[in-house]
N, C-alpha and C. Protein backbone atom coordinates (compact mmCIF):
# COMPACT_ATOMS: atom_id res chain seq x y z
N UNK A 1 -44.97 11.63 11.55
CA UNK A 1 -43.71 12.27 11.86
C UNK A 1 -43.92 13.78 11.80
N UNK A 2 -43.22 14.31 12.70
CA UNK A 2 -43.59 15.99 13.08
C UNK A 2 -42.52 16.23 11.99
N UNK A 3 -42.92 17.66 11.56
CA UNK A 3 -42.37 18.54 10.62
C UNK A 3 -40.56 18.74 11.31
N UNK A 4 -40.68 18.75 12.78
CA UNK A 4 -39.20 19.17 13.32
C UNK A 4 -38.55 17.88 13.04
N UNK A 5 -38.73 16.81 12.92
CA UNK A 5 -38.49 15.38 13.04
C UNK A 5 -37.77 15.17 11.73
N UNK A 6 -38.45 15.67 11.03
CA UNK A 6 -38.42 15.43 9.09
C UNK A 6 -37.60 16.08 9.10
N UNK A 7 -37.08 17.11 9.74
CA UNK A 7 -35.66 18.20 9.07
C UNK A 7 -34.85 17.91 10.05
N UNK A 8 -34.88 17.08 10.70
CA UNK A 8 -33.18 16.91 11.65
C UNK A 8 -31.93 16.79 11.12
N UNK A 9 -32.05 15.71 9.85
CA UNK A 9 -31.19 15.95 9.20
C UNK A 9 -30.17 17.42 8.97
N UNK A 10 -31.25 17.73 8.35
CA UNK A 10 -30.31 19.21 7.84
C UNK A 10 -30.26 20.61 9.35
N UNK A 11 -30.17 20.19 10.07
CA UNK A 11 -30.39 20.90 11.37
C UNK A 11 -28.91 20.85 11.50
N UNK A 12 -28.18 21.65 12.29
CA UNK A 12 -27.26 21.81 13.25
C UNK A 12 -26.55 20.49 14.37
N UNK A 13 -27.96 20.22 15.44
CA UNK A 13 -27.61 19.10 15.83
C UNK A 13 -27.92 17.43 15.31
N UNK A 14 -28.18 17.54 14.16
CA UNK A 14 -28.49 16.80 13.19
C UNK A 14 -26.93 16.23 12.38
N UNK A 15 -26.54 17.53 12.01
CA UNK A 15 -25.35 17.47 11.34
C UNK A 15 -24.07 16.48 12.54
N UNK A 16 -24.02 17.63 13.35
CA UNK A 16 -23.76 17.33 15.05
C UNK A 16 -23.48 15.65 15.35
N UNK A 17 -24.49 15.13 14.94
CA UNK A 17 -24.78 13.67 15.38
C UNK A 17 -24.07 12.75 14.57
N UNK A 18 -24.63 12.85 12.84
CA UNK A 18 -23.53 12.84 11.54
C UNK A 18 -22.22 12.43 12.03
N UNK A 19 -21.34 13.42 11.55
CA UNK A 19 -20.63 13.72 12.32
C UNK A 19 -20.16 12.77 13.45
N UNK A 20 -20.55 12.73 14.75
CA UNK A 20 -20.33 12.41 15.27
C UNK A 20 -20.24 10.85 15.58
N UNK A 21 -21.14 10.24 14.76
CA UNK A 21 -21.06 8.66 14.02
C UNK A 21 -20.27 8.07 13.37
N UNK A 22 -20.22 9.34 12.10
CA UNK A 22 -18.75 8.93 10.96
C UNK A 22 -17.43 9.25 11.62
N UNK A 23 -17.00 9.67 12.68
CA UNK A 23 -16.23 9.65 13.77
C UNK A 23 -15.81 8.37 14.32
N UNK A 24 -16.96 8.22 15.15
CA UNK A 24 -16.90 6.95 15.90
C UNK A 24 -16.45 6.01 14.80
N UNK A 25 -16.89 5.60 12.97
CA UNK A 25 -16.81 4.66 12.80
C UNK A 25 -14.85 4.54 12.41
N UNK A 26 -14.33 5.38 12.70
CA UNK A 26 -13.14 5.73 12.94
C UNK A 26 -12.14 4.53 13.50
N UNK A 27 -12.80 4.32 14.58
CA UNK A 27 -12.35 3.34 15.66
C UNK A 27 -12.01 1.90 14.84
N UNK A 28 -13.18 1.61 14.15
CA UNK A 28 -12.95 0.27 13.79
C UNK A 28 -12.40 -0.06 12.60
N UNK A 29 -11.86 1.15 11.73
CA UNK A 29 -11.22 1.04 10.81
C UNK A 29 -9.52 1.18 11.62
N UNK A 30 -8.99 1.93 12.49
CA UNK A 30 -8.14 2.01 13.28
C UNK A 30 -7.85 0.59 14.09
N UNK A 31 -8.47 -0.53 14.55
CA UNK A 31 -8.56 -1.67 14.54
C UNK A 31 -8.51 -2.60 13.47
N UNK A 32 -9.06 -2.45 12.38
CA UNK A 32 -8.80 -3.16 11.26
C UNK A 32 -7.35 -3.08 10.77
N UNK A 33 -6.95 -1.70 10.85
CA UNK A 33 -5.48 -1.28 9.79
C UNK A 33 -4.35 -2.19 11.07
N UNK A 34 -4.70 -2.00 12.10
CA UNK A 34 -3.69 -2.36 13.31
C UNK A 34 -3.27 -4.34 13.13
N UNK A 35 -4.68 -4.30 12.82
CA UNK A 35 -4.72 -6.16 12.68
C UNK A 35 -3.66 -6.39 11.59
N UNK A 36 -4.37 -5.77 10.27
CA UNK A 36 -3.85 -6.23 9.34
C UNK A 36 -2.24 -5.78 9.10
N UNK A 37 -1.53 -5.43 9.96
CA UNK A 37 -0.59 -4.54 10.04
C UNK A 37 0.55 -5.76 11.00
N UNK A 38 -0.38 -6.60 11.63
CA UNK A 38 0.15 -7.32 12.27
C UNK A 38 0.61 -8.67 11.90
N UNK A 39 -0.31 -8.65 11.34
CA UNK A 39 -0.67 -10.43 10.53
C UNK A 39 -0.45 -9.64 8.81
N UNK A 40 0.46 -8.71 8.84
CA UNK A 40 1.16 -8.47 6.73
C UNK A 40 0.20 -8.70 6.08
N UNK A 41 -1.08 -8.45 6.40
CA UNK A 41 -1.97 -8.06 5.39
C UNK A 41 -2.41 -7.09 4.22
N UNK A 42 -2.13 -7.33 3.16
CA UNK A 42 -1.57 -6.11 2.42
C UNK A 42 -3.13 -5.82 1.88
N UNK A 43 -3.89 -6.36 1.33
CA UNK A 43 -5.25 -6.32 0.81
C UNK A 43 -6.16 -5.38 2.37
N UNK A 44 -5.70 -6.13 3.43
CA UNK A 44 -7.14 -5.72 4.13
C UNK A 44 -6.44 -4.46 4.73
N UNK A 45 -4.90 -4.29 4.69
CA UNK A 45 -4.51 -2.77 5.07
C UNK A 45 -5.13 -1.55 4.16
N UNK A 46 -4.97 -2.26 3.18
CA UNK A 46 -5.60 -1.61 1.60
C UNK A 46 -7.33 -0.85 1.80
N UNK A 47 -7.88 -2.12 2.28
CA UNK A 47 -9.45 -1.78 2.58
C UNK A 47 -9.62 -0.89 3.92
N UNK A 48 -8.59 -0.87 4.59
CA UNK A 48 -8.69 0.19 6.02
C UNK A 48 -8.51 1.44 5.46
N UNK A 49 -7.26 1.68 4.26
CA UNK A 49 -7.09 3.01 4.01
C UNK A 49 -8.06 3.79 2.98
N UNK A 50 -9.33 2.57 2.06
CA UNK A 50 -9.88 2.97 1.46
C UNK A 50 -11.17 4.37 2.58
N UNK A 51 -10.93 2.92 3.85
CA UNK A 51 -12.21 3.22 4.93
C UNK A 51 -12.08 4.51 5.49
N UNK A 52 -10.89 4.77 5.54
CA UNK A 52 -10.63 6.09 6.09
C UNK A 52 -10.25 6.91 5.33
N UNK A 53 -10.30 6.71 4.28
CA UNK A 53 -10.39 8.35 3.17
C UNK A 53 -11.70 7.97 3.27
N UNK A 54 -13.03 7.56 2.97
CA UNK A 54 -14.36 7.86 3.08
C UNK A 54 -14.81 8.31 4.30
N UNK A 55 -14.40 7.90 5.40
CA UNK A 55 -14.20 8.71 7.04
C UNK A 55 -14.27 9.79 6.67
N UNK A 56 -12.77 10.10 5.74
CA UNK A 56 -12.14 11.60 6.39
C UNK A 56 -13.00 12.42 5.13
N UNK A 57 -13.80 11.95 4.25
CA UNK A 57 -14.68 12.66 2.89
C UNK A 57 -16.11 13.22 3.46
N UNK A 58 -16.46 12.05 4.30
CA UNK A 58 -18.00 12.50 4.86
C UNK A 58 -17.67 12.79 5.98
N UNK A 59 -16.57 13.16 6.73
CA UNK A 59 -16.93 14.48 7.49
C UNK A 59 -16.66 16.04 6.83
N UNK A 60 -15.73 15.90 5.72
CA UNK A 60 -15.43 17.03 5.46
C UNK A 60 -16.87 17.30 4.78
N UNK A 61 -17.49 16.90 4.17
CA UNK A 61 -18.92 17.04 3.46
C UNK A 61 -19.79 17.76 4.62
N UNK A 62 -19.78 16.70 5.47
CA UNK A 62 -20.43 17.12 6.84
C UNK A 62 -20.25 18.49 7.36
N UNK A 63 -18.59 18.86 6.99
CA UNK A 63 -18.25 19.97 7.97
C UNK A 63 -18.50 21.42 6.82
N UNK A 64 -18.82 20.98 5.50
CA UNK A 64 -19.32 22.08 4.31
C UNK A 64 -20.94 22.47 4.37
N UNK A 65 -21.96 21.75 5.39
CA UNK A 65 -22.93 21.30 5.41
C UNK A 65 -23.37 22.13 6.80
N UNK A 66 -22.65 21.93 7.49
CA UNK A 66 -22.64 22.87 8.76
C UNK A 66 -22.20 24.41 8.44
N UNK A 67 -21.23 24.97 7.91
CA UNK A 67 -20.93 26.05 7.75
C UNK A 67 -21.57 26.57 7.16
N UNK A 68 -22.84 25.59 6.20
CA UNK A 68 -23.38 27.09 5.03
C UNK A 68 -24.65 26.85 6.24
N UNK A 69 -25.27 26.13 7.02
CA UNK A 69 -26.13 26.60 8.27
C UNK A 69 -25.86 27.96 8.71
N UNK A 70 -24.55 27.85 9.13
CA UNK A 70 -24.02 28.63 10.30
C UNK A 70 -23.51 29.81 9.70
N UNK A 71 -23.87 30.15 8.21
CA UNK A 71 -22.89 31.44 8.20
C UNK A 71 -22.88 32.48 9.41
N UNK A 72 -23.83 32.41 9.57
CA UNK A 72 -24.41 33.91 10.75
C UNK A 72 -23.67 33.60 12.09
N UNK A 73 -23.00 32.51 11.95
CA UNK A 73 -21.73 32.03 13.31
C UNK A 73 -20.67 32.32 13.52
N UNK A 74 -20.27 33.13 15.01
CA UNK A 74 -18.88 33.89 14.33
C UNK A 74 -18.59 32.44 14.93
N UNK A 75 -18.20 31.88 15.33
CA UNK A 75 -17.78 30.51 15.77
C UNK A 75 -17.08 30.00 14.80
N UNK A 76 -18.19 29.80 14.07
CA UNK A 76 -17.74 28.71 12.41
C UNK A 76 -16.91 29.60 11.53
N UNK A 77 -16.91 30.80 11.47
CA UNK A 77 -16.00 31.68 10.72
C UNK A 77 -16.50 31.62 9.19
């Protein structure tokens, strides 16, 4: 494994990708809460809202992770 390979992680479009996964897995917790919402599921509504405060934790992690990259970004502010 190349040295650029080994640090993607902590890279920009690394983060980028992150990100952009714990996103997507968005969807299927938004499907889960909808089901269980339908069929008075009180337990598995329960486990959707656990799913999406950990969603909404590892992107904010994600998005603390990118900014100390990017200080030098007027973008990121």
């Amino acid at each position: 494994m190349t040295k650029k390979a080994k640090n993607f992680k902590k890279s920009k479009s690394g983060i980028y990708l992150s990100m952009g996964t714990t996103a997507f897995g968005a969807l299927s917790v938004i499907k889960q809460a909808r089901k269980a919402r339908e069929e008075s599921d009180t337990l598995r509504l329960l486990d959707a809202g656990v799913s999406a405060a950990a969603i909404i934790t590892g992107l904010a992690i994600l998005y603390r992770e990118l900014k100390r990259l990017g200080d030098d970004d007027v973008l990121l502010g």
